[in-house]
Protein backbone atom coordinates (compact mmCIF):
# COMPACT_ATOMS: atom_id res chain seq x y z
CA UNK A 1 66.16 69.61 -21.98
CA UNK A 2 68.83 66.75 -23.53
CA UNK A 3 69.65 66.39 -27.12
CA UNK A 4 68.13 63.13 -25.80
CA UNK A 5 65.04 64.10 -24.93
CA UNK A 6 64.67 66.02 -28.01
CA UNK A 7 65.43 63.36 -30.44
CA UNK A 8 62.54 61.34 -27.90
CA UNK A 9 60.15 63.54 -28.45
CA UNK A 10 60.31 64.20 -31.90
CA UNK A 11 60.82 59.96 -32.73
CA UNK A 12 57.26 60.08 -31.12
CA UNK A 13 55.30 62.91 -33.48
CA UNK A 14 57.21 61.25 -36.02
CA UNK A 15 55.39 58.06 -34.93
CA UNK A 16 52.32 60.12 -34.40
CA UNK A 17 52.22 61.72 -37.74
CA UNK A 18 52.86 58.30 -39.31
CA UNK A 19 50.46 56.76 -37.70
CA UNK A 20 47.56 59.44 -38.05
CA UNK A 21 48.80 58.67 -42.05
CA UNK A 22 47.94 55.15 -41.75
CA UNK A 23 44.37 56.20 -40.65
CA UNK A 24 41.49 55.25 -42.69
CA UNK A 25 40.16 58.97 -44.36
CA UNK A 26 37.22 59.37 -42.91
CA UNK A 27 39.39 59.20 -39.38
CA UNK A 28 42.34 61.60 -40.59
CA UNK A 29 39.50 64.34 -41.14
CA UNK A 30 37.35 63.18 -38.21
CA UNK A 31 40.55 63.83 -35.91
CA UNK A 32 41.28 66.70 -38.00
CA UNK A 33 37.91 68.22 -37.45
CA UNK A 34 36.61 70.60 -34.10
CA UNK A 35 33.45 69.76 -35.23
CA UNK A 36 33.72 66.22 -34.82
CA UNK A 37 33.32 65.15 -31.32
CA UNK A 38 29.93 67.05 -31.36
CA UNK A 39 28.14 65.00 -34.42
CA UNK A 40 28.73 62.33 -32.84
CA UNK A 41 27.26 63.32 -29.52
CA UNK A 42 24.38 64.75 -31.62
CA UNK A 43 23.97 61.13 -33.21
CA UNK A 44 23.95 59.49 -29.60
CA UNK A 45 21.14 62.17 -28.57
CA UNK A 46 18.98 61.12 -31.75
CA UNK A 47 19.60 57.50 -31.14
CA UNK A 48 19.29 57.44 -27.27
CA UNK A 49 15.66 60.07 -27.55
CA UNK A 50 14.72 57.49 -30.62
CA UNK A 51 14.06 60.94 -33.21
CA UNK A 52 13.99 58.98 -36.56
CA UNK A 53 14.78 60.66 -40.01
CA UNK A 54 17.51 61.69 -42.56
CA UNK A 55 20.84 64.15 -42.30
CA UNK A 56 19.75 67.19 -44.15
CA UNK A 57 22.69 69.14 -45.09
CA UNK A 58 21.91 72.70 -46.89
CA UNK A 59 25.33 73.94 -47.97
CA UNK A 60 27.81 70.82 -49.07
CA UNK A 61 30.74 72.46 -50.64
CA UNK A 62 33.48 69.58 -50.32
CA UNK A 63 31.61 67.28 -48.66
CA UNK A 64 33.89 66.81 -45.68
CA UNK A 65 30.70 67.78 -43.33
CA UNK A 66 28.09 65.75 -44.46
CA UNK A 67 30.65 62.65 -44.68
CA UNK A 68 31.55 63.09 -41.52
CA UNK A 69 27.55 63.37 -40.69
CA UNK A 70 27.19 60.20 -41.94
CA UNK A 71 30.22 57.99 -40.12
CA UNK A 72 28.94 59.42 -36.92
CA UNK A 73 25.28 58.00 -37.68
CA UNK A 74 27.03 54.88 -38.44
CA UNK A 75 28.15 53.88 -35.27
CA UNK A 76 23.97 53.77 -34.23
CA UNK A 77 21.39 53.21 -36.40
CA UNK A 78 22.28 54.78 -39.82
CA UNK A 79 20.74 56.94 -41.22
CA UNK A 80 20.41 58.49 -45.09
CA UNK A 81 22.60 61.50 -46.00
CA UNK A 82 21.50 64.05 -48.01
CA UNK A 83 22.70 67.25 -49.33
CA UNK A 84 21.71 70.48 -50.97
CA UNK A 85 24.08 72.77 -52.65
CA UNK A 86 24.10 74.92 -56.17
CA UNK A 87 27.73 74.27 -56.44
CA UNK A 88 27.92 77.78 -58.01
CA UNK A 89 29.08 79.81 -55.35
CA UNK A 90 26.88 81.72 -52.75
CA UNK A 91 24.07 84.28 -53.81
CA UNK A 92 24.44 88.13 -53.42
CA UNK A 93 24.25 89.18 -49.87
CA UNK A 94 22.27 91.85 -48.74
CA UNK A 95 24.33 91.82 -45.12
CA UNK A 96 27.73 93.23 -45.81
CA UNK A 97 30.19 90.57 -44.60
CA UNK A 98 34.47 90.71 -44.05
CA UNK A 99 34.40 87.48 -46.13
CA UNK A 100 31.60 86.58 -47.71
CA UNK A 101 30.41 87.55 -51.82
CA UNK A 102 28.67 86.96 -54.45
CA UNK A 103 30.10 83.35 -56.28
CA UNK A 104 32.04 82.74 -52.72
CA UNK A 105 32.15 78.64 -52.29
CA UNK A 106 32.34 77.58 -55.84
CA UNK A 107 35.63 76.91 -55.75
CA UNK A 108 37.74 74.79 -53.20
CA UNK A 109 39.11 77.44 -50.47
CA UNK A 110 39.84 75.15 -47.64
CA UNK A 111 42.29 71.92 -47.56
CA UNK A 112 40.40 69.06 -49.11
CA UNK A 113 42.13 65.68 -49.22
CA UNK A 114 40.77 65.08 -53.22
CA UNK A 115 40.92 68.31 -54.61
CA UNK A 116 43.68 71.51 -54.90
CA UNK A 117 42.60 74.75 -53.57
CA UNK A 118 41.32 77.03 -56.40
CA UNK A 119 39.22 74.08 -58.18
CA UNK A 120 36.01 73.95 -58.56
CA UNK A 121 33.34 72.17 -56.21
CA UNK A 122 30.98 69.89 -57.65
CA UNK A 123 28.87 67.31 -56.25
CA UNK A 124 31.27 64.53 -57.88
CA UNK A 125 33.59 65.78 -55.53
CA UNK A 126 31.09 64.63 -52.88
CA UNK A 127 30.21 61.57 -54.69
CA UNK A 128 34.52 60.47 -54.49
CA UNK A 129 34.73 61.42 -50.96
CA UNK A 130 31.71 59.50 -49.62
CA UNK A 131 33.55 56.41 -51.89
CA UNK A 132 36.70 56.78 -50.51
CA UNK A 133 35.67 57.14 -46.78
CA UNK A 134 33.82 53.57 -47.47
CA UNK A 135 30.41 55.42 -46.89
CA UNK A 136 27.20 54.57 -48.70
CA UNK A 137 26.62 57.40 -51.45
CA UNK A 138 24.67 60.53 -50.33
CA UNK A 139 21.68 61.67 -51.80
CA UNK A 140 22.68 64.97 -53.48
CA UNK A 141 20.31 67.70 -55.10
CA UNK A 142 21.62 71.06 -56.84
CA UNK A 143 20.31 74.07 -57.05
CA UNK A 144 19.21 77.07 -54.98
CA UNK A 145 17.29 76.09 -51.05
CA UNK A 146 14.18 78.14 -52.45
CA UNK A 147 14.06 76.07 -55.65
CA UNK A 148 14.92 72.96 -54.60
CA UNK A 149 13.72 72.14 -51.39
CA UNK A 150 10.33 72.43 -52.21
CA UNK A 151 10.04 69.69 -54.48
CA UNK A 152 12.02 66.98 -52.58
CA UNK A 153 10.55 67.82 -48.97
CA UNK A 154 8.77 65.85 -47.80
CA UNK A 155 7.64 64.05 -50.72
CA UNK A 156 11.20 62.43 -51.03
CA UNK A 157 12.47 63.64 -47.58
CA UNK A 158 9.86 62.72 -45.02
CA UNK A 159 11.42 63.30 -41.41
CA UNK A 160 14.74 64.93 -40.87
CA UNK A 161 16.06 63.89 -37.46
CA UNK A 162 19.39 66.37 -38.09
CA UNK A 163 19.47 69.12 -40.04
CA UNK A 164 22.91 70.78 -40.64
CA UNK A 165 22.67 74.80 -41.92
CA UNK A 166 26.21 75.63 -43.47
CA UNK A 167 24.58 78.62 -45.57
CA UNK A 168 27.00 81.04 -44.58
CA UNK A 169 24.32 83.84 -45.41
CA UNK A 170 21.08 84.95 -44.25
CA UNK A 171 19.12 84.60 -47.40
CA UNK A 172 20.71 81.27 -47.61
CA UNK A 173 19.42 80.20 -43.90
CA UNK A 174 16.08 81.67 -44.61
CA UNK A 175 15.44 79.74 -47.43
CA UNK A 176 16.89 76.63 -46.06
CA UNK A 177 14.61 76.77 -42.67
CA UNK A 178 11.34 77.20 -44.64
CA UNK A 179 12.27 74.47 -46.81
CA UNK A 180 13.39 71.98 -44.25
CA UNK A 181 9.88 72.94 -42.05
CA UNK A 182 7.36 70.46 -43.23
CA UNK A 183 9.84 67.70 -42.54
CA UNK A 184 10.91 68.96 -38.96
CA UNK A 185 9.99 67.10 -36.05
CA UNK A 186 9.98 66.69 -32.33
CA UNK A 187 13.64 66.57 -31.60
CA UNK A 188 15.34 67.36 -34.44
CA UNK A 189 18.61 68.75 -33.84
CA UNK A 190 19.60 71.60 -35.83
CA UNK A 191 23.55 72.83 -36.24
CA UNK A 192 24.40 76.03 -37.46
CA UNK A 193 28.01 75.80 -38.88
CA UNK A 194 27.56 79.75 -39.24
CA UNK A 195 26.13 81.36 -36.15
CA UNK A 196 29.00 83.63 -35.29
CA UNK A 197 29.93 84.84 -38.12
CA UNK A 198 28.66 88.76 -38.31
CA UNK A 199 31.24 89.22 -35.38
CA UNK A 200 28.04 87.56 -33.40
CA UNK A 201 25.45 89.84 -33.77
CA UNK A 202 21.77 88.31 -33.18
CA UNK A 203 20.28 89.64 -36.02
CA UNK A 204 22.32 89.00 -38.86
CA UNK A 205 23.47 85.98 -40.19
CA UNK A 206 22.19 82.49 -39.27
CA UNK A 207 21.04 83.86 -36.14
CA UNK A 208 18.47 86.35 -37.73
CA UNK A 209 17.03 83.94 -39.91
CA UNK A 210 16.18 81.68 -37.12
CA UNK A 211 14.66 83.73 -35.23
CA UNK A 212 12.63 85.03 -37.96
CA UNK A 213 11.94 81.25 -38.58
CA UNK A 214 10.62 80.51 -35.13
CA UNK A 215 8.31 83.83 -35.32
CA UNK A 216 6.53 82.59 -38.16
CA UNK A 217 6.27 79.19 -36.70
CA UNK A 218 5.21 79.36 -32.90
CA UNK A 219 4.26 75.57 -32.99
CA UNK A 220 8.10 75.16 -32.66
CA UNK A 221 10.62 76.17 -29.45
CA UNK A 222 14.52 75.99 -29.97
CA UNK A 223 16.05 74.54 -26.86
CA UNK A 224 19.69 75.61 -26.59
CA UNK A 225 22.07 72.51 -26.54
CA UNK A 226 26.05 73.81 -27.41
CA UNK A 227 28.04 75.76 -28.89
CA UNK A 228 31.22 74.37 -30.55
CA UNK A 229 33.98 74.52 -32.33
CA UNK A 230 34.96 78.27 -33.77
CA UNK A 231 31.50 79.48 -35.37
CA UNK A 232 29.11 77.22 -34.59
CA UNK A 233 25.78 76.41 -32.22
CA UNK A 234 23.25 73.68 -31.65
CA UNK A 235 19.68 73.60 -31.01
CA UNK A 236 16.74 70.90 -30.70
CA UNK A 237 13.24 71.54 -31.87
CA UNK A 238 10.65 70.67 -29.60
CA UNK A 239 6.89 70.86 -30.75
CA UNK A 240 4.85 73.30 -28.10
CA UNK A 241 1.83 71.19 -26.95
């Protein structure tokens, strides 16, 4: 190839970089995300099959998932964000993991575009991300899935069309299933940001807990829709008649 052509090419990723910069946020880390493409086909599904409810995220660290949650349900009908977290890091495992401990997620460990690596993760974080992507504000509640759930669903949380699992754990999972249930409907889509972590075994992880979570409720079948990006995999809840 010419010194010409190389001086082409790189004038146009210069132009490309550049450009991406110009971007609005919320469509640098859409672009910049694997996991983007399928929220919003999951979005199109809820609008297109009419399924009606919140985004019910259980696990928020940064915020960069449930923002981008809530731009895809833009583009339809809209719908209300909301997000559990402690903030505090995960719980003690019982599942030995390569990764994963006790107080893991408390602090930023991933490139955020508001905060450094090593600082701490709090749901203001959240709050200036959803403000800075031009996004309505999310609903946010902290503490543990167990302890929290319970007294916002459903009373405050009556129908959850999508409900997002980044747990990491299979405590975490557990507790966030059961919670979520009363608010579950026909159609609900639920991603597991997690499912293939445990090197993929069935039943450890996310993948354990929902199958213990369809066991104890047989008025519920999880139709497989996709798998995506690195870890992840999507099902849809349909009520057995």
């Amino acid at each position: 190839m010419s010194g010409a052509d190389w001086s082409g090419r790189l004038r146009a990723l210069g132009r490309a970089v550049l450009g991406a910069r110009a971007l609005p946020l919320i469509d640098r880390l859409g672009r910049s995300d694997p996991r983007w493409t399928t929220f919003v086909a999951a979005m199109e599904y809820l609008d297109f099959e009419g399924v009606d409810g919140d985004i019910l995220e259980c696990g928020v660290f940064g915020g960069v998932s449930l923002a981008l949650l809530a731009r895809a349900a833009s583009f339809g009908a809209g719908r209300r964000a909301i997000g559990v977290d402690t903030f505090t890091g995960l719980p003690e495992p019982t599942e030995s993991h390569a990764v994963w401990k006790k107080g893991d997620c408390a602090a930023m460990h991933a490139p955020h575009p508001l905060v450094g690596l090593g600082e701490p993760v709090t749901m203001d974080v959240t709050r200036r991300l959803f403000e800075q992507c031009g996004l309505p504000p999310p609903v946010l509640y902290q503490g543990w899935f167990a302890e929290v759930l319970p007294t916002v669903v459903p009373r405050e949380v009556p129908a959850v069309a999508l409900l997002h699992v980044d747990c990491d754990l299979y405590e975490s999972t557990r507790d966030a299933l059961a919670g979520a249930a009363p608010a579950l409907q026909d159609g609900t889509m639920v991603l597991f940001d997690d499912w293939f972590h445990y090197k993929g075994h069935p039943r450890r992880g996310e993948a354990r807990a929902f199958r213990e979570f369809l066991d104890a409720h047989p008025e519920w079948e999880a139709v497989h829709w996709r798998q995506y990006a690195t870890f992840c995999n999507a099902f849809i809840l349909s009520r057995r008649a």
